[in-house]
N, C-alpha and C. Protein backbone atom coordinates (compact mmCIF):
# COMPACT_ATOMS: atom_id res chain seq x y z
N UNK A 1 -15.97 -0.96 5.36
CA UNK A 1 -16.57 -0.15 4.32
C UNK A 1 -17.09 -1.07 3.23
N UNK A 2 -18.58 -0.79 2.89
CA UNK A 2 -18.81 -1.78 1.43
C UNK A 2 -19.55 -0.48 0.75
N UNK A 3 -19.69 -0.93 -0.68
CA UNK A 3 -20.50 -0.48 -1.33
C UNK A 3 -19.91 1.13 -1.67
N UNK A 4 -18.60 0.87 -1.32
CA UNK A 4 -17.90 2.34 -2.23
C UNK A 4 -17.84 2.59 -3.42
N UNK A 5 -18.29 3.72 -3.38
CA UNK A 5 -18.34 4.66 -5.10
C UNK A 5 -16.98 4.81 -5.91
N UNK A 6 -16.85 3.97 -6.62
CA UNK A 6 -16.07 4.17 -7.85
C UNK A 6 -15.23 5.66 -7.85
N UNK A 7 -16.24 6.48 -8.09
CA UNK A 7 -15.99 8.29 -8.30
C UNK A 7 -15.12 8.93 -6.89
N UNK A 8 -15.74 8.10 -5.72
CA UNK A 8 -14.78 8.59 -4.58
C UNK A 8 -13.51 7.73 -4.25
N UNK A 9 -13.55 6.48 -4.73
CA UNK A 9 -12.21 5.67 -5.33
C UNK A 9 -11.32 6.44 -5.91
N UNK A 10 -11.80 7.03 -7.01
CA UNK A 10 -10.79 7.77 -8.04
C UNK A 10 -10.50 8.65 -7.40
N UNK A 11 -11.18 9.88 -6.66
CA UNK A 11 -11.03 10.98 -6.08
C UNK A 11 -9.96 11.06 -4.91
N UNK A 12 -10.14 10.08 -4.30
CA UNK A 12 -9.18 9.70 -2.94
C UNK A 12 -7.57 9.55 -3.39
N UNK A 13 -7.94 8.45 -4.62
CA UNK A 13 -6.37 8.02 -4.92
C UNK A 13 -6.14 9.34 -6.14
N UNK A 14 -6.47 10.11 -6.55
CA UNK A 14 -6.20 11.43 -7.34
C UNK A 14 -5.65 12.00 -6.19
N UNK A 15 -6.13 12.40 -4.98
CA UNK A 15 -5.50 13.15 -4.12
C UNK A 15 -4.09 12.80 -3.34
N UNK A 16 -4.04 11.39 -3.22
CA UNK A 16 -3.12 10.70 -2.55
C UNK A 16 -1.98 10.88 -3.70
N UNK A 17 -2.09 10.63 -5.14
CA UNK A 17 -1.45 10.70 -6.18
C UNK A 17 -1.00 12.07 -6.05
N UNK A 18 -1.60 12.88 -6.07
CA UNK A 18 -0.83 14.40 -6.06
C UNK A 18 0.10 14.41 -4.53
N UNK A 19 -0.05 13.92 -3.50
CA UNK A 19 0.68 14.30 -2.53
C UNK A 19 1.87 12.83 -2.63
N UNK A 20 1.92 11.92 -3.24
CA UNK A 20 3.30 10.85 -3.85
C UNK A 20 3.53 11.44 -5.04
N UNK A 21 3.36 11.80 -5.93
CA UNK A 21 3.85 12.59 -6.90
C UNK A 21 4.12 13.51 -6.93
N UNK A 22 4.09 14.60 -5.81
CA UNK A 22 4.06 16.62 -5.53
C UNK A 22 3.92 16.91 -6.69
N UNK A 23 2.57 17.02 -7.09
CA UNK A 23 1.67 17.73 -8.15
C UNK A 23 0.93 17.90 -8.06
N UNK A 24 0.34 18.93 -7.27
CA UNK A 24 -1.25 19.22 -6.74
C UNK A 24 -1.86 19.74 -7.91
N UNK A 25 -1.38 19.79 -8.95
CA UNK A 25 -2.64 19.71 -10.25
C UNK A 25 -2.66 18.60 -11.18
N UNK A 26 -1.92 17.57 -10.27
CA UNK A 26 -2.02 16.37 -11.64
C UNK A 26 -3.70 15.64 -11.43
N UNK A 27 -3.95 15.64 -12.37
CA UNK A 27 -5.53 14.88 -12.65
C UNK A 27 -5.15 13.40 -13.05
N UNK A 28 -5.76 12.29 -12.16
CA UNK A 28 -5.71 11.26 -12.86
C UNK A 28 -6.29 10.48 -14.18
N UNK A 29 -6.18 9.56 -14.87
CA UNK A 29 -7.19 8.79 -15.38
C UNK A 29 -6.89 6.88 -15.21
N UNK A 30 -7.84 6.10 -15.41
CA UNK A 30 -8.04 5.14 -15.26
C UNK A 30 -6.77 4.40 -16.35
N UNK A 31 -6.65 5.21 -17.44
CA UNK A 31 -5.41 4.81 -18.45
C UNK A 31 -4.16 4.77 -18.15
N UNK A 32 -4.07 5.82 -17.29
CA UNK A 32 -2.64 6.75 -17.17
C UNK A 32 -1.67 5.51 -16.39
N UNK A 33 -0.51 5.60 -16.42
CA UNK A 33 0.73 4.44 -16.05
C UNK A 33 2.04 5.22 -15.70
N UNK A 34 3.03 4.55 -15.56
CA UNK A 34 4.14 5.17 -15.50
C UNK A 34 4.78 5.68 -16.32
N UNK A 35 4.03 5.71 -17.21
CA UNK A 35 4.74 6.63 -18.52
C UNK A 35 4.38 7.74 -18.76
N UNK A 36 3.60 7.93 -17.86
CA UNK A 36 2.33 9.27 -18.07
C UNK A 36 2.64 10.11 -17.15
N UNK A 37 2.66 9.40 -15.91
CA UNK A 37 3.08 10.68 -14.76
C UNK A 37 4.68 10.73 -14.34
N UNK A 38 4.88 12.05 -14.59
CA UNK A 38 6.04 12.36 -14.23
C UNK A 38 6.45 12.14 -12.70
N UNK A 39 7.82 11.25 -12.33
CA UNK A 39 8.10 11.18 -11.31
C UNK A 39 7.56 9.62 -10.36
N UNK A 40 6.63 9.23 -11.61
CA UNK A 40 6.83 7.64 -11.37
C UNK A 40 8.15 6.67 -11.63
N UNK A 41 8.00 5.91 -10.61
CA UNK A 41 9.30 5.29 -10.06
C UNK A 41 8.83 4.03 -9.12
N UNK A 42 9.52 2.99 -9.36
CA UNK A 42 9.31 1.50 -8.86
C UNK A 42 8.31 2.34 -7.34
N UNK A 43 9.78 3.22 -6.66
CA UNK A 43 9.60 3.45 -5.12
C UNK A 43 8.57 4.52 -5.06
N UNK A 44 7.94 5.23 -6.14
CA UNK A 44 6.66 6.35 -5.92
C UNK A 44 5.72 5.28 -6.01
N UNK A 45 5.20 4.10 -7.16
CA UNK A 45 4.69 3.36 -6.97
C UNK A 45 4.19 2.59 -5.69
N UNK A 46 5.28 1.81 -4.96
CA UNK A 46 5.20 1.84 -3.55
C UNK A 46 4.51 2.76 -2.48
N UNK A 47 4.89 3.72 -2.60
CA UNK A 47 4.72 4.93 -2.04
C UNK A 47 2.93 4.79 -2.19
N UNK A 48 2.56 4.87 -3.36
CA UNK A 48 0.87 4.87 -3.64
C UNK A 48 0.25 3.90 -3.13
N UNK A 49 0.76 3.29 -3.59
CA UNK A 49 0.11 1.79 -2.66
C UNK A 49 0.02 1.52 -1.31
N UNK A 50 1.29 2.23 -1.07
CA UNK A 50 1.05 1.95 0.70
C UNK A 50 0.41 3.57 1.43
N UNK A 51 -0.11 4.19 0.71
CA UNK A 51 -0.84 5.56 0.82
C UNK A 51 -1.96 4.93 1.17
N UNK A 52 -2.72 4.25 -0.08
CA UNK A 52 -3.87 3.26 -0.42
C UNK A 52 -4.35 2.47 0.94
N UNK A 53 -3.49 1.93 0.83
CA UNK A 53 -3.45 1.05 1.87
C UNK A 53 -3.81 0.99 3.49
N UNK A 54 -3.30 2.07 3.89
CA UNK A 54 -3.36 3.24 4.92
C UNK A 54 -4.57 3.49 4.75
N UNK A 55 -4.77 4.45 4.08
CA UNK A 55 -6.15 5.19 4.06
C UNK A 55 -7.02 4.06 4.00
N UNK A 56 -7.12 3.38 3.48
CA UNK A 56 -8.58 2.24 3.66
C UNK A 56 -8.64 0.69 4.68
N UNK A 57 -7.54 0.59 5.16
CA UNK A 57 -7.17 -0.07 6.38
C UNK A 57 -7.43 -1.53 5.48
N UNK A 58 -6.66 -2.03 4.66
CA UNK A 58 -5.85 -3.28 4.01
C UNK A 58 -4.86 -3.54 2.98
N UNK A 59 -4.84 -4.34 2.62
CA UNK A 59 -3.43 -4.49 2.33
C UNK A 59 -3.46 -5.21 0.59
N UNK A 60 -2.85 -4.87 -0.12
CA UNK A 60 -3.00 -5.03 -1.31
C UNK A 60 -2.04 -6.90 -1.47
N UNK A 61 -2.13 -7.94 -1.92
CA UNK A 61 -1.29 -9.19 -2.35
C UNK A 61 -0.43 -9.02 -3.27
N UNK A 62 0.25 -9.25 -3.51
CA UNK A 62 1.61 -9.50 -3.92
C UNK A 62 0.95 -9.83 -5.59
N UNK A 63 0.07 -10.85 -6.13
CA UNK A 63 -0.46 -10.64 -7.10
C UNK A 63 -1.72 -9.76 -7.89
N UNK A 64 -2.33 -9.11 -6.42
CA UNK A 64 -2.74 -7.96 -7.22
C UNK A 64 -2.04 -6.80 -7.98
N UNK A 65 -0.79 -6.58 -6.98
CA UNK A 65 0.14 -5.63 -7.38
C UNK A 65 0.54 -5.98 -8.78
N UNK A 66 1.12 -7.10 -8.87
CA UNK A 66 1.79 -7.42 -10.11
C UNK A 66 0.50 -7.37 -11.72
N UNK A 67 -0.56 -7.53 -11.09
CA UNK A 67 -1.79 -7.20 -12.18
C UNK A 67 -2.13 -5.52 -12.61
N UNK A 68 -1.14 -4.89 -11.68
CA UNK A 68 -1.54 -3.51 -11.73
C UNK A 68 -1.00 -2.68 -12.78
N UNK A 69 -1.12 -2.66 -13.76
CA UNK A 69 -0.80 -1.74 -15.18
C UNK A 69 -1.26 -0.12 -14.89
N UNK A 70 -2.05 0.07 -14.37
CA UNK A 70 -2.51 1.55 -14.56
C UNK A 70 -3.05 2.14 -13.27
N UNK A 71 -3.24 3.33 -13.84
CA UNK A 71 -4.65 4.36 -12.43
C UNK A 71 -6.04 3.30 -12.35
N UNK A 72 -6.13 2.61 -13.49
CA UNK A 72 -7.12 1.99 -13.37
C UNK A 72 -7.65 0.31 -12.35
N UNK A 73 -6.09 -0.54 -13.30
CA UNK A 73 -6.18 -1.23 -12.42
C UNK A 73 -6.27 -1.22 -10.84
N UNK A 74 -5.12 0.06 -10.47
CA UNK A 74 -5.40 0.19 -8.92
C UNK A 74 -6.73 0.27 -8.23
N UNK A 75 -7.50 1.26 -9.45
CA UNK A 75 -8.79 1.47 -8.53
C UNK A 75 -9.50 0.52 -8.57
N UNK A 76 -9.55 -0.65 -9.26
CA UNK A 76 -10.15 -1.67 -9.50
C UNK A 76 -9.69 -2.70 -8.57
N UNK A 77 -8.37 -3.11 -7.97
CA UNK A 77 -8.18 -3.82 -6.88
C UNK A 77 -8.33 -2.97 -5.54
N UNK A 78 -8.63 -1.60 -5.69
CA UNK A 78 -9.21 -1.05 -4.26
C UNK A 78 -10.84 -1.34 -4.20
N UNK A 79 -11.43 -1.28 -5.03
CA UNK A 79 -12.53 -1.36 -5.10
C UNK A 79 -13.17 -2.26 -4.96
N UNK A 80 -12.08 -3.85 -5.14
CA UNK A 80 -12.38 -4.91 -4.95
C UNK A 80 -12.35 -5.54 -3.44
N UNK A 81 -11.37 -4.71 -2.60
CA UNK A 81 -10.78 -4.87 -1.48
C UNK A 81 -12.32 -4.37 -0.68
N UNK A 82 -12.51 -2.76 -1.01
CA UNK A 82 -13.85 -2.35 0.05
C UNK A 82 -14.97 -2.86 0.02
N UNK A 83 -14.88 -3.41 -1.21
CA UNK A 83 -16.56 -3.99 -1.37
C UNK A 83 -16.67 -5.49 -0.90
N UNK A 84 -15.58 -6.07 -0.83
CA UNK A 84 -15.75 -7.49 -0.31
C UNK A 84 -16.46 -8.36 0.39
């Protein structure tokens, strides 16, 4: 996959986020962290990432993870991953 849309970045991991979080009305944002969504946890974290991961067939490094502060950063090291 190259040349993925940002908007369907967010959209994908919004959906994946509601089914690791069981909140089919949580809305993401690019800000939002573990302080924001209820039911974040080291292992829901995990959980997203390896959702991510799955769905787009690679694998996130050990220091992207650790760069990952937010909804945002994630979509920003997925985005970095498809477009490569």
């Amino acid at each position: 996959m190259s040349n993925i849309d940002q908007n369907e970045v967010r959209e994908t991991i919004q959906a994946i986020s509601r089914k690791v979080f069981a909140d089919p009305q949580l809305t993401i944002s690019e800000a939002m962290g573990a302080t924001d969504i209820p039911g974040w946890t080291s292992l829901s974290f995990t959980q997203l990432l390896t959702e991510i991961e799955s769905t787009y067939g690679f694998k996130f490094k050990i220091t992207e993870i650790i760069k990952m502060q937010n909804i945002g950063g994630i979509i920003e090291a997925t985005l970095n991953h498809l477009n490569a």
